[in-house]
N, C-alpha and C. Protein backbone atom coordinates (compact mmCIF):
# COMPACT_ATOMS: atom_id res chain seq x y z
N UNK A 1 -66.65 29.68 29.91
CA UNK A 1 -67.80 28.83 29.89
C UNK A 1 -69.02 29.67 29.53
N UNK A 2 -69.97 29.10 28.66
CA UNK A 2 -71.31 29.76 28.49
C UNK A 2 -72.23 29.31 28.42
N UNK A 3 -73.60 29.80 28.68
CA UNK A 3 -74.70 29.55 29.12
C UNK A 3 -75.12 27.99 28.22
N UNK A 4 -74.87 27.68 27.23
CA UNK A 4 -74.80 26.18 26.21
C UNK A 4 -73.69 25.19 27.36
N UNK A 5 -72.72 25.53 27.81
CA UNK A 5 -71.79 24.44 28.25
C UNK A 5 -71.98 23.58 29.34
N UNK A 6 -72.75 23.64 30.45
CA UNK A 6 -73.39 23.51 31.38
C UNK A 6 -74.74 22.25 30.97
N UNK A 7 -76.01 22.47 30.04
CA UNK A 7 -76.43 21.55 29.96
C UNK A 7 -75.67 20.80 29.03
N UNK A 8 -74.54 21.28 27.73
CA UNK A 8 -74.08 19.79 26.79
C UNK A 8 -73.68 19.05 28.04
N UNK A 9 -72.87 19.35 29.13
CA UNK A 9 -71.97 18.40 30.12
C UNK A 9 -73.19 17.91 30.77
N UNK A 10 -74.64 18.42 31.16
CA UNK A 10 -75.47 17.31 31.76
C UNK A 10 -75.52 16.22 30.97
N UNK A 11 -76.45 16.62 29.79
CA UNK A 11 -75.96 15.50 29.01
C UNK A 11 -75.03 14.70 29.06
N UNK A 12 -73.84 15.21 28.66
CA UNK A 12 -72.93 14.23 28.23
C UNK A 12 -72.82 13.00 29.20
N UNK A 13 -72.97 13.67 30.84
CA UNK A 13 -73.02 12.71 32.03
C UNK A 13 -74.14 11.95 32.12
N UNK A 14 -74.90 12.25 31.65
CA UNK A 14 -76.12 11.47 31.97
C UNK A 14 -76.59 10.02 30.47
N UNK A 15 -75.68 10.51 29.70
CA UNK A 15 -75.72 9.60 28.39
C UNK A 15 -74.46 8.98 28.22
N UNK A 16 -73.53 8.83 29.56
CA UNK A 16 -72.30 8.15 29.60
C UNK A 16 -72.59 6.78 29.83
N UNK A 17 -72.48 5.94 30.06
CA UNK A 17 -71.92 4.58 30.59
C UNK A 17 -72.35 4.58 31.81
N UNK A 18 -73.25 3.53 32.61
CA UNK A 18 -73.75 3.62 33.93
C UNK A 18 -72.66 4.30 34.80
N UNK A 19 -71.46 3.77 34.95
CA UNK A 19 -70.51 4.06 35.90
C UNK A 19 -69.86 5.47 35.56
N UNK A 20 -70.00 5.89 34.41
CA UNK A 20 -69.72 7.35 33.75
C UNK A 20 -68.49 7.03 33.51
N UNK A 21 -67.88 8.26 32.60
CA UNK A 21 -66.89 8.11 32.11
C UNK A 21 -66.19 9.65 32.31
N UNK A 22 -65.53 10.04 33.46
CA UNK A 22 -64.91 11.50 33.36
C UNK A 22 -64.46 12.14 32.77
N UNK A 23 -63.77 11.40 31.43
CA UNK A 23 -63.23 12.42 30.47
C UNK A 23 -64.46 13.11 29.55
N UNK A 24 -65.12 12.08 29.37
CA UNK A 24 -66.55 12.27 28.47
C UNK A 24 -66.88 13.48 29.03
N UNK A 25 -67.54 13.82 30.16
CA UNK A 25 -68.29 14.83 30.72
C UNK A 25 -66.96 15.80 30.50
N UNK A 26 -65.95 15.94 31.39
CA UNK A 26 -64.91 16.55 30.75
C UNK A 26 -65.19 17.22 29.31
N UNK A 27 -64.79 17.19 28.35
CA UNK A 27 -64.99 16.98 27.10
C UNK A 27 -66.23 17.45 26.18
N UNK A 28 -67.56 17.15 27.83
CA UNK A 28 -68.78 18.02 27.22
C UNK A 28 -68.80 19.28 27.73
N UNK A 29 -67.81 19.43 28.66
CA UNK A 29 -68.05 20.63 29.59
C UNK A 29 -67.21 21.85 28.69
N UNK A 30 -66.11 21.17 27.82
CA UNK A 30 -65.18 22.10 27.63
C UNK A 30 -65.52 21.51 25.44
N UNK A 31 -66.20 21.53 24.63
CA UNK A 31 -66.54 21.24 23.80
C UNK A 31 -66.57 22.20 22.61
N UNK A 32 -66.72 23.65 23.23
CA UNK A 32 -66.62 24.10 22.38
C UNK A 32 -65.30 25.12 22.84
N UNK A 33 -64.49 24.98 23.86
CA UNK A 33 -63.48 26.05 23.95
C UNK A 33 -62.76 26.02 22.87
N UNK A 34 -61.95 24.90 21.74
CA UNK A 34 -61.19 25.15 20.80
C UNK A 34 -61.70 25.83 20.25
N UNK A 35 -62.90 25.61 19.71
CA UNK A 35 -63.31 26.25 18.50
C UNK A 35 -63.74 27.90 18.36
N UNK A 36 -64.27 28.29 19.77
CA UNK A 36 -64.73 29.32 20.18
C UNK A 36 -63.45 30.43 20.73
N UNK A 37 -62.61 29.65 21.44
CA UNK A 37 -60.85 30.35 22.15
C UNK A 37 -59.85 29.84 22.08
N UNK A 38 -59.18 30.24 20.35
CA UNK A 38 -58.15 29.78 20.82
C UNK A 38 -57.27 28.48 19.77
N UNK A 39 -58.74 27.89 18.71
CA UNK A 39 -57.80 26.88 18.16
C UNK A 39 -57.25 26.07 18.49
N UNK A 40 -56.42 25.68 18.09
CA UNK A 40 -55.27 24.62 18.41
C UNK A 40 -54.50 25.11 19.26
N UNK A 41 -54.01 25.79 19.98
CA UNK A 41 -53.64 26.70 21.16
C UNK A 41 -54.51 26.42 21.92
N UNK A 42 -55.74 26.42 22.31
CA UNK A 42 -56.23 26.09 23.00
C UNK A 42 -56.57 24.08 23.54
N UNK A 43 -56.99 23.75 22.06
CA UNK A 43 -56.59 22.73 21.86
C UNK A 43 -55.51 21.42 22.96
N UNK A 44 -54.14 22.42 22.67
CA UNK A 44 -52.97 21.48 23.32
C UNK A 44 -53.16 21.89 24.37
N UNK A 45 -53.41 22.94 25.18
CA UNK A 45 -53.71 23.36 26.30
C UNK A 45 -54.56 22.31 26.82
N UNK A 46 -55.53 22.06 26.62
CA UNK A 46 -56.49 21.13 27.25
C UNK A 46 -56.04 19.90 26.79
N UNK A 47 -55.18 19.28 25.82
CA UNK A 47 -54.66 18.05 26.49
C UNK A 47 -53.68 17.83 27.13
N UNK A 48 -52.80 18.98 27.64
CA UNK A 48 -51.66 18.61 28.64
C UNK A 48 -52.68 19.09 30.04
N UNK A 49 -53.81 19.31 29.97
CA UNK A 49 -54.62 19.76 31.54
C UNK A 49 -55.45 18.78 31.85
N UNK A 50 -56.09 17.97 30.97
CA UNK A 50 -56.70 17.11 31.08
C UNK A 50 -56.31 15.69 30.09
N UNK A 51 -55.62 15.54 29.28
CA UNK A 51 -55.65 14.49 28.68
C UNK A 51 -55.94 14.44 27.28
N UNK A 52 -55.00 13.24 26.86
CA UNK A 52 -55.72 12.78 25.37
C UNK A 52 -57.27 12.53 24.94
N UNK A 53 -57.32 11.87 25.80
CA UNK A 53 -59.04 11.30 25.45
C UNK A 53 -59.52 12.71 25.41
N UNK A 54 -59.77 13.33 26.65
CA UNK A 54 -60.53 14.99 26.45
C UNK A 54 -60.09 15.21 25.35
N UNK A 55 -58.99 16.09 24.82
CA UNK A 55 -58.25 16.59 23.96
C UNK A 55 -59.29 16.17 22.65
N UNK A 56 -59.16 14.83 22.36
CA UNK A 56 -60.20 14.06 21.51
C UNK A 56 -61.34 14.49 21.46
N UNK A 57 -62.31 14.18 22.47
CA UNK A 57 -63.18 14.73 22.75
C UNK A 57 -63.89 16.42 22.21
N UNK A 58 -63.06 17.11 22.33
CA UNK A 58 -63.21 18.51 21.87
C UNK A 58 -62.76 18.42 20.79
N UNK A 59 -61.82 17.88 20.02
CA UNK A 59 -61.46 18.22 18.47
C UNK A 59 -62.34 17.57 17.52
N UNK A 60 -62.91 16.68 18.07
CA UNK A 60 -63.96 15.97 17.26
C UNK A 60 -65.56 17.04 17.41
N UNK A 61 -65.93 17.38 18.79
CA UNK A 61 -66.68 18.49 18.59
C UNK A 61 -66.45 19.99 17.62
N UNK A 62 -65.56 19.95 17.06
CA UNK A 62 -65.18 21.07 16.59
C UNK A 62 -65.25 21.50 15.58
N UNK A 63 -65.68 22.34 14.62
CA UNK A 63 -65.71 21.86 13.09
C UNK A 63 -64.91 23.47 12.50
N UNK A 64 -63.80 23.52 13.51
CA UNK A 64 -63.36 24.98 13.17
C UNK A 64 -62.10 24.89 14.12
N UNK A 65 -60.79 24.82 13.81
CA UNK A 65 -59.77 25.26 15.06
C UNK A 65 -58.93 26.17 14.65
N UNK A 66 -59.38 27.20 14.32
CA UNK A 66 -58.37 28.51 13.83
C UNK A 66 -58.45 29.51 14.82
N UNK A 67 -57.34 30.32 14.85
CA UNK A 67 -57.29 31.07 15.94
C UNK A 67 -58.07 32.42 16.09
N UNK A 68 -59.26 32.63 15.37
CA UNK A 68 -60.22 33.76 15.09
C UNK A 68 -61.45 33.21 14.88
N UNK A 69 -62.33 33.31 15.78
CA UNK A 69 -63.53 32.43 15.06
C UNK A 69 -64.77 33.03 14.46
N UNK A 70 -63.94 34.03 13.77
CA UNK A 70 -65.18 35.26 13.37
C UNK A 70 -64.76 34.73 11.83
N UNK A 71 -63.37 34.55 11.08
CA UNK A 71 -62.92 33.74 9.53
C UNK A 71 -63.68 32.83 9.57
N UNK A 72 -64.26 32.16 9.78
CA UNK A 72 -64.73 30.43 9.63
C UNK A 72 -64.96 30.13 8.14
N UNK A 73 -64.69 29.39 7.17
CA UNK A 73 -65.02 28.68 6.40
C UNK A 73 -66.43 28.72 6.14
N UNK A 74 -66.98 28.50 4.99
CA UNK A 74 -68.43 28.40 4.54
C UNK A 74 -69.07 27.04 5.66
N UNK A 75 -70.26 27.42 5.89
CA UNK A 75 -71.02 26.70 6.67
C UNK A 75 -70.79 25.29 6.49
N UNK A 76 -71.66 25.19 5.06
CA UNK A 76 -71.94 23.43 4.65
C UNK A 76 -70.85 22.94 4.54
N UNK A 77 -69.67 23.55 3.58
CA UNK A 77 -68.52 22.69 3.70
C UNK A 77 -67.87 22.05 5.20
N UNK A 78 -68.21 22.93 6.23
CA UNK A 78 -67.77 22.75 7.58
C UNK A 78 -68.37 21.78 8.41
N UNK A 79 -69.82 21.86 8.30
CA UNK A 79 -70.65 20.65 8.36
C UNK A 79 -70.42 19.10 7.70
N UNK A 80 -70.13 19.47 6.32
CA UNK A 80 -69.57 17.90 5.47
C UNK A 80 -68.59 17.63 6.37
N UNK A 81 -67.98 18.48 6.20
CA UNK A 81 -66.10 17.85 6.75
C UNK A 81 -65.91 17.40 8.27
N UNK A 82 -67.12 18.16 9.35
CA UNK A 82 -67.61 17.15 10.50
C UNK A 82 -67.93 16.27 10.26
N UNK A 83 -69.24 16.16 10.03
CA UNK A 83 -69.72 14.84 10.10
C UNK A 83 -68.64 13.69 8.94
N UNK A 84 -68.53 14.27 8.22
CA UNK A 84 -67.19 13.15 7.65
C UNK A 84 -66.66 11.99 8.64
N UNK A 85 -65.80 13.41 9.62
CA UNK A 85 -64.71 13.06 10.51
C UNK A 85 -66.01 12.56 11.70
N UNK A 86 -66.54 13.04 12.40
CA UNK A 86 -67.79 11.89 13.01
C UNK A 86 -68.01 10.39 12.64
N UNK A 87 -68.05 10.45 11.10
CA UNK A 87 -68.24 8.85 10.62
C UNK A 87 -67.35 7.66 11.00
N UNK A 88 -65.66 8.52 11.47
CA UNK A 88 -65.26 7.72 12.23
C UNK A 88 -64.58 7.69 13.72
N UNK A 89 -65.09 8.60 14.05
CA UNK A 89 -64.95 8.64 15.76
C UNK A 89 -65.70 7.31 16.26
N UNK A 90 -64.95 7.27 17.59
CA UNK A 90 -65.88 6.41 18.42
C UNK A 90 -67.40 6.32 19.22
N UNK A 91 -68.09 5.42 19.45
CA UNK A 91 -69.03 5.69 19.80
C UNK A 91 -69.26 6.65 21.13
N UNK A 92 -68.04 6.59 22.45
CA UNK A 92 -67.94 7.66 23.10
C UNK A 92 -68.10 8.92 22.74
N UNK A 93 -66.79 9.24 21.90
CA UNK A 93 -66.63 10.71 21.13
C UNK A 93 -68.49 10.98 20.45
N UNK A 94 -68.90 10.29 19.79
CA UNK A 94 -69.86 10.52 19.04
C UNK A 94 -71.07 10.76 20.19
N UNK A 95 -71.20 10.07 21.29
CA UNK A 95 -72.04 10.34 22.16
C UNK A 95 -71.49 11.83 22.81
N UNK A 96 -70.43 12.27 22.75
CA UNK A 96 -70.20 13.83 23.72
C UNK A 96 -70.98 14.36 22.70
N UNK A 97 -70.42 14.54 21.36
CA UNK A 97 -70.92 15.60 20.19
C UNK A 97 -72.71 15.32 20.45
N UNK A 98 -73.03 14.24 20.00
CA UNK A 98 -74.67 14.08 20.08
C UNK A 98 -74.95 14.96 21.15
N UNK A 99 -74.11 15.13 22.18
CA UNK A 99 -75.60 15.36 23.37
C UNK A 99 -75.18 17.20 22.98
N UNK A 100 -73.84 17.23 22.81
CA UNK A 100 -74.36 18.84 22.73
C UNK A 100 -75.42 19.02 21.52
N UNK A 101 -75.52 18.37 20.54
CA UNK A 101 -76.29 18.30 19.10
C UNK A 101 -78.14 18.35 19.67
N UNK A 102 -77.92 17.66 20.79
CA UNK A 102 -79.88 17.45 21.49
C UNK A 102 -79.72 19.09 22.11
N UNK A 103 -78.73 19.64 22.65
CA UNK A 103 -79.31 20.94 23.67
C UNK A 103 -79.34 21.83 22.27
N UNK A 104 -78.52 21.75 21.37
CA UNK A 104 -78.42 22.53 20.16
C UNK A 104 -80.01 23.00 19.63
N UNK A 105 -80.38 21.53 19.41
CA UNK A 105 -81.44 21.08 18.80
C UNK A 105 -82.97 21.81 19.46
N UNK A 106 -82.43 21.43 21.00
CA UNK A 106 -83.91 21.84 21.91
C UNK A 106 -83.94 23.14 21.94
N UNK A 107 -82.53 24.07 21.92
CA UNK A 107 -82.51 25.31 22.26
C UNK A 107 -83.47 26.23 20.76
N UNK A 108 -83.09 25.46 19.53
CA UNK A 108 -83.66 26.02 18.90
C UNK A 108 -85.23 26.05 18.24
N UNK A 109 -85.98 24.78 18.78
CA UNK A 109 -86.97 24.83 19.38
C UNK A 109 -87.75 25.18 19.96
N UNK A 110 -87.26 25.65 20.98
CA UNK A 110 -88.18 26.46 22.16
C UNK A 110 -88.27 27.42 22.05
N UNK A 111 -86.54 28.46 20.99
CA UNK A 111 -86.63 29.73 20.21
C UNK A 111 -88.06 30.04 19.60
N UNK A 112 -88.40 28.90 18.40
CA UNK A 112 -89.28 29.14 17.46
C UNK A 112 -90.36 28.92 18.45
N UNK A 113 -90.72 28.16 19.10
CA UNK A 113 -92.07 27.67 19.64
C UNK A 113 -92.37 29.28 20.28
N UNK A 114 -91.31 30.01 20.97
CA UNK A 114 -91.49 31.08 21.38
C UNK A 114 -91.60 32.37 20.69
N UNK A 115 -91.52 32.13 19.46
CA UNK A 115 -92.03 33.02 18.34
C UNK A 115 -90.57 33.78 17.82
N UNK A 116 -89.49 33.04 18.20
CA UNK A 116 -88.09 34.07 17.81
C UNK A 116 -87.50 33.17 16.70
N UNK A 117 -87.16 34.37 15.24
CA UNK A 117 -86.63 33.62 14.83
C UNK A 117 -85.03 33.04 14.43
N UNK A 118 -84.89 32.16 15.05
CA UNK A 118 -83.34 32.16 15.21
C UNK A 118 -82.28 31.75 14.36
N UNK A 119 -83.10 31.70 12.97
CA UNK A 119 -82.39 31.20 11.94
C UNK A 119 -81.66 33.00 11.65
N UNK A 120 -81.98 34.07 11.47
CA UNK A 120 -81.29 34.47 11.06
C UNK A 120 -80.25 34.89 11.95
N UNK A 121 -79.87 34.71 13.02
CA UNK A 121 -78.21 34.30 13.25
C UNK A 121 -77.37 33.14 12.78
N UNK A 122 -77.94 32.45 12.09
CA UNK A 122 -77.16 31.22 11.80
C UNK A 122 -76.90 31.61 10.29
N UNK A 123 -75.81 30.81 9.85
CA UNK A 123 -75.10 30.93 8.86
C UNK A 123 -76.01 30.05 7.83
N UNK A 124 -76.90 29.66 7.66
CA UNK A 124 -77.47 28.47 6.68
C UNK A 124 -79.17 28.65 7.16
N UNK A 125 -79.47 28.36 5.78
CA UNK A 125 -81.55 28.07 5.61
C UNK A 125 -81.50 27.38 6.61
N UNK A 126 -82.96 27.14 6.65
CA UNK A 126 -83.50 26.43 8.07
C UNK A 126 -83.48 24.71 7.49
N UNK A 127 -83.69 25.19 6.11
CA UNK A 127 -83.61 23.36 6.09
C UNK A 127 -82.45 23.07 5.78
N UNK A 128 -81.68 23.77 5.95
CA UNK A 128 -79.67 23.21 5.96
C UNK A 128 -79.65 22.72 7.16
N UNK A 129 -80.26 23.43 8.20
CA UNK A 129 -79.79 23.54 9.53
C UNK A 129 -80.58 22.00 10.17
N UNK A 130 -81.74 21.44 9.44
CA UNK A 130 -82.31 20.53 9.48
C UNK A 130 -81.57 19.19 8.81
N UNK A 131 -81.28 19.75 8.00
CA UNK A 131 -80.19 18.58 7.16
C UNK A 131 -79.07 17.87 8.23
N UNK A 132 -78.54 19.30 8.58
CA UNK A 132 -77.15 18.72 9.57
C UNK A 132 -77.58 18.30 10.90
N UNK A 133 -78.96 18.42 11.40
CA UNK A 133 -79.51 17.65 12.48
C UNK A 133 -79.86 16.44 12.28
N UNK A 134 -80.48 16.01 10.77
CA UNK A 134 -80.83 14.92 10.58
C UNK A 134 -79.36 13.87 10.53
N UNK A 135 -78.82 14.75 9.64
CA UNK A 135 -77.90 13.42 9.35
C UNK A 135 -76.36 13.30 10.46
N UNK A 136 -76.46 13.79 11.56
CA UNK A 136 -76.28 13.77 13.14
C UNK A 136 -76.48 12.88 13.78
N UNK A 137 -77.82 12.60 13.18
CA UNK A 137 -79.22 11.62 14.11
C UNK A 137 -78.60 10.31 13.40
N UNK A 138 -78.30 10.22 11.42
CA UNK A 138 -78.33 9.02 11.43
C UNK A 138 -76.60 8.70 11.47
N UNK A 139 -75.89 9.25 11.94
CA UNK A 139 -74.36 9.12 12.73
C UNK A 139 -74.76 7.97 13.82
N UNK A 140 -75.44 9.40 14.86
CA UNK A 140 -75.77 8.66 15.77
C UNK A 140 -76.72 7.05 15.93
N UNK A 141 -77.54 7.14 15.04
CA UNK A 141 -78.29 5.86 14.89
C UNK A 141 -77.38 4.90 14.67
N UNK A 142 -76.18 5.42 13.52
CA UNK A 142 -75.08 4.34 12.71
C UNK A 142 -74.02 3.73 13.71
N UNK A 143 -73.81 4.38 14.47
CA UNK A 143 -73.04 4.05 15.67
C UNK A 143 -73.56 3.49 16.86
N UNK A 144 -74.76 3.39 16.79
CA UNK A 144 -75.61 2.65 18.40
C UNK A 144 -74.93 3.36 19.30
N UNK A 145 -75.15 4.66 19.21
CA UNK A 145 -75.25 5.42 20.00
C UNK A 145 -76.36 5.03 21.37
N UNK A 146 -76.42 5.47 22.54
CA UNK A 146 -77.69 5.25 23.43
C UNK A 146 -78.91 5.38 22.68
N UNK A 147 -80.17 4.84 22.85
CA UNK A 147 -81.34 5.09 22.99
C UNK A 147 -81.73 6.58 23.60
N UNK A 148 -81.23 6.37 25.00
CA UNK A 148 -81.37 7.31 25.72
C UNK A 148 -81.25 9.12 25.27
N UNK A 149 -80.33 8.98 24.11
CA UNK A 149 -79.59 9.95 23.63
C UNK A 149 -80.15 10.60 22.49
N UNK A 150 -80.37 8.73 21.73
CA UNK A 150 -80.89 9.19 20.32
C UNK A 150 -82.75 9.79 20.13
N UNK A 151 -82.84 8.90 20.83
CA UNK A 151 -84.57 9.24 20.83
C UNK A 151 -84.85 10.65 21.24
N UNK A 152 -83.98 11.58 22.17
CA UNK A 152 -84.39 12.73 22.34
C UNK A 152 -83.63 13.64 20.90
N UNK A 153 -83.01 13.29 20.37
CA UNK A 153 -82.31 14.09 19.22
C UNK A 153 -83.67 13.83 17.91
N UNK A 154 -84.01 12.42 17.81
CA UNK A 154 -84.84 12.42 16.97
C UNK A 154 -86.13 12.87 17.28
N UNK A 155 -86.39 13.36 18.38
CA UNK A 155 -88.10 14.20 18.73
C UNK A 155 -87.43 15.70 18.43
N UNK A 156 -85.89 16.09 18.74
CA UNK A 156 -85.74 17.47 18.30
C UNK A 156 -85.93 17.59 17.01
N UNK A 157 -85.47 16.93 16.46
CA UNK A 157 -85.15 16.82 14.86
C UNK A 157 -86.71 17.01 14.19
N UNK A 158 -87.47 15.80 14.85
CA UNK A 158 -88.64 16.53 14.34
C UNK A 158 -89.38 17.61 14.75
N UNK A 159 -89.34 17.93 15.99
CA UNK A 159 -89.75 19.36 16.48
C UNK A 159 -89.17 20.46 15.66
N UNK A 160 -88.11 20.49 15.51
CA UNK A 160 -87.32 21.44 14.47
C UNK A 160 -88.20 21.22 13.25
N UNK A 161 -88.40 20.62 12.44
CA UNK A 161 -89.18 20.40 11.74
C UNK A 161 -90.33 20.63 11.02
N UNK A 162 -91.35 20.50 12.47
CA UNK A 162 -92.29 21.21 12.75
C UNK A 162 -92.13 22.32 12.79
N UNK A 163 -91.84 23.02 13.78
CA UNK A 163 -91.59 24.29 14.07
C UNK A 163 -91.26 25.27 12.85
N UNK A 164 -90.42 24.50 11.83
CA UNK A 164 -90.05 25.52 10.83
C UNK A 164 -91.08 25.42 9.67
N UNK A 165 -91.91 24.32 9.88
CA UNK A 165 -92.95 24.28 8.71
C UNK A 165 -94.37 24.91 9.29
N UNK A 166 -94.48 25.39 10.54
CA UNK A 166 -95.37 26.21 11.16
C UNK A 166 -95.33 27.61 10.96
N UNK A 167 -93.81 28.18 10.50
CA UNK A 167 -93.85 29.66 10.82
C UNK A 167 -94.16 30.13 9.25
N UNK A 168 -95.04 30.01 8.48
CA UNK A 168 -95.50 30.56 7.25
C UNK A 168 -96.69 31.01 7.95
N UNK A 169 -97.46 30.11 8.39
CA UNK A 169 -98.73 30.47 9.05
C UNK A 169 -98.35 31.58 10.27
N UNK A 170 -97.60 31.78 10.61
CA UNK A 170 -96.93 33.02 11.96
C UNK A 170 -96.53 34.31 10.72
N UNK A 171 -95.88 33.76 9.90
CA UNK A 171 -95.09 34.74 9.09
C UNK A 171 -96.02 35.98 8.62
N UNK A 172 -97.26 35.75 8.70
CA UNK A 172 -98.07 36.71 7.62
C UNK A 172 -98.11 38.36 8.55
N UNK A 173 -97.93 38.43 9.72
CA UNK A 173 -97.32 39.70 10.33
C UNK A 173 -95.82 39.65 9.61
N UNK A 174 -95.46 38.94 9.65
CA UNK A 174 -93.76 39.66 8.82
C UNK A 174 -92.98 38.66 7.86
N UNK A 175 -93.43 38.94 6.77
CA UNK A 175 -92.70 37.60 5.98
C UNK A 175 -91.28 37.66 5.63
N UNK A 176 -90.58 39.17 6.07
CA UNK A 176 -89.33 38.81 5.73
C UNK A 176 -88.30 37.67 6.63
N UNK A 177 -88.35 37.55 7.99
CA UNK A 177 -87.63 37.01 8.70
C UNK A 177 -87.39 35.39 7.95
N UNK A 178 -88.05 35.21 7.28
CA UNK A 178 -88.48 33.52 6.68
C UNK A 178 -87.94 33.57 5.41
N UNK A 179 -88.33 34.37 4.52
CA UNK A 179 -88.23 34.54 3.41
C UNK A 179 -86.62 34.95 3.44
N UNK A 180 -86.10 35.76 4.07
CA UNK A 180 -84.59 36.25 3.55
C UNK A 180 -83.75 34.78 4.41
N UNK A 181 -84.20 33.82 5.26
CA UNK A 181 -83.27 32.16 5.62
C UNK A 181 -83.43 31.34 5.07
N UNK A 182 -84.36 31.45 3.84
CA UNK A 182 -85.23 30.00 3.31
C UNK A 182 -84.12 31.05 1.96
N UNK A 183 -84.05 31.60 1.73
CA UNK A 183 -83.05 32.23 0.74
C UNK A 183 -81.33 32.11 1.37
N UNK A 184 -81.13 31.63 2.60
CA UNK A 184 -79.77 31.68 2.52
C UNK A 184 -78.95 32.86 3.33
N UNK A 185 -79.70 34.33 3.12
CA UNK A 185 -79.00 35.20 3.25
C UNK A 185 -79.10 35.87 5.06
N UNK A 186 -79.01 34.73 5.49
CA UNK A 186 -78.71 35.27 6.73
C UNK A 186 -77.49 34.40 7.19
């Protein structure tokens, strides 16, 4: 478990179904173990421990189940081929992924607001990384997803936004950090 897994599962519980739904939270709690330990090995593991629905739950969060997660596939293609497979999950499934997608979203937010820039650990420009938040948001919109859920993804989305169209005016102490993600090469 890591320091991300803890609030996706608030979320996920708190954007469940009044009466909640245990696999859901389940599912947010454990969301990124395939992808991060383990693959599909890990994968079947967690549906003979917890279930199909979980099982679901995490493979649909996943946009990677190979057993090394340092190989991964080019970014965007990995992104298309989620959200693809998002377009037809259920509105459950689509509500676990969303809520880790809002802590995703806020975490990288509060990065920039705090002057760090966190695009260059990520595999993609900042407006890739904006792209695959936006069109997340209109998954989630497309599916009537919660209110509850969506409205905080769409204030990240634009905070992200902001935030990345602010740091030119920050940048002039150091223009490379901007200049080498808005190029790709981080």
């Amino acid at each position: 478990m890591t320091h991300h897994d803890l609030p996706a599962t608030f979320l996920t519980e708190r954007f469940t179904n009044a009466d909640g739904d245990e696999d859901m939270v389940i599912g947010g709690l454990l969301h990124d173990a395939a992808e991060d330990h383990g693959g599909e090995a890990r994968l079947h593991d967690i549906g003979k421990r917890y279930g199909t629905a979980v099982e679901g739950y995490v493979r649909a969060c996943s946009d990677y189940l190979g057993d090394d997660p340092s190989p991964k596939p080019p970014w965007r293609p990995r992104k298309e081929a989620s959200l693809a497979r998002l377009l037809n999950e259920s509105v459950a499934t689509v509500t676990v992924s969303m809520a880790d997608k809002v802590h995703n979203a806020r975490s990288i937010i509060t990065d920039l607001h705090n002057g760090l820039w966190v695009f260059d650990k990520f595999k993609a420009a900042p407006e890739d990384t904006i792209w695959y938040y936006t069109s997340c948001l209109e998954i989630a919109q497309a599916k009537s997803v919660s209110p509850a859920l969506v409205t905080p993804l769409e204030r990240a989305v634009q905070g992200m936004s902001d935030e990345v169209a602010a740091w030119p005016e920050r940048e002039s102490a150091s223009a490379a950090p901007l200049s080498r993600a808005r190029q790709g090469k981080v």
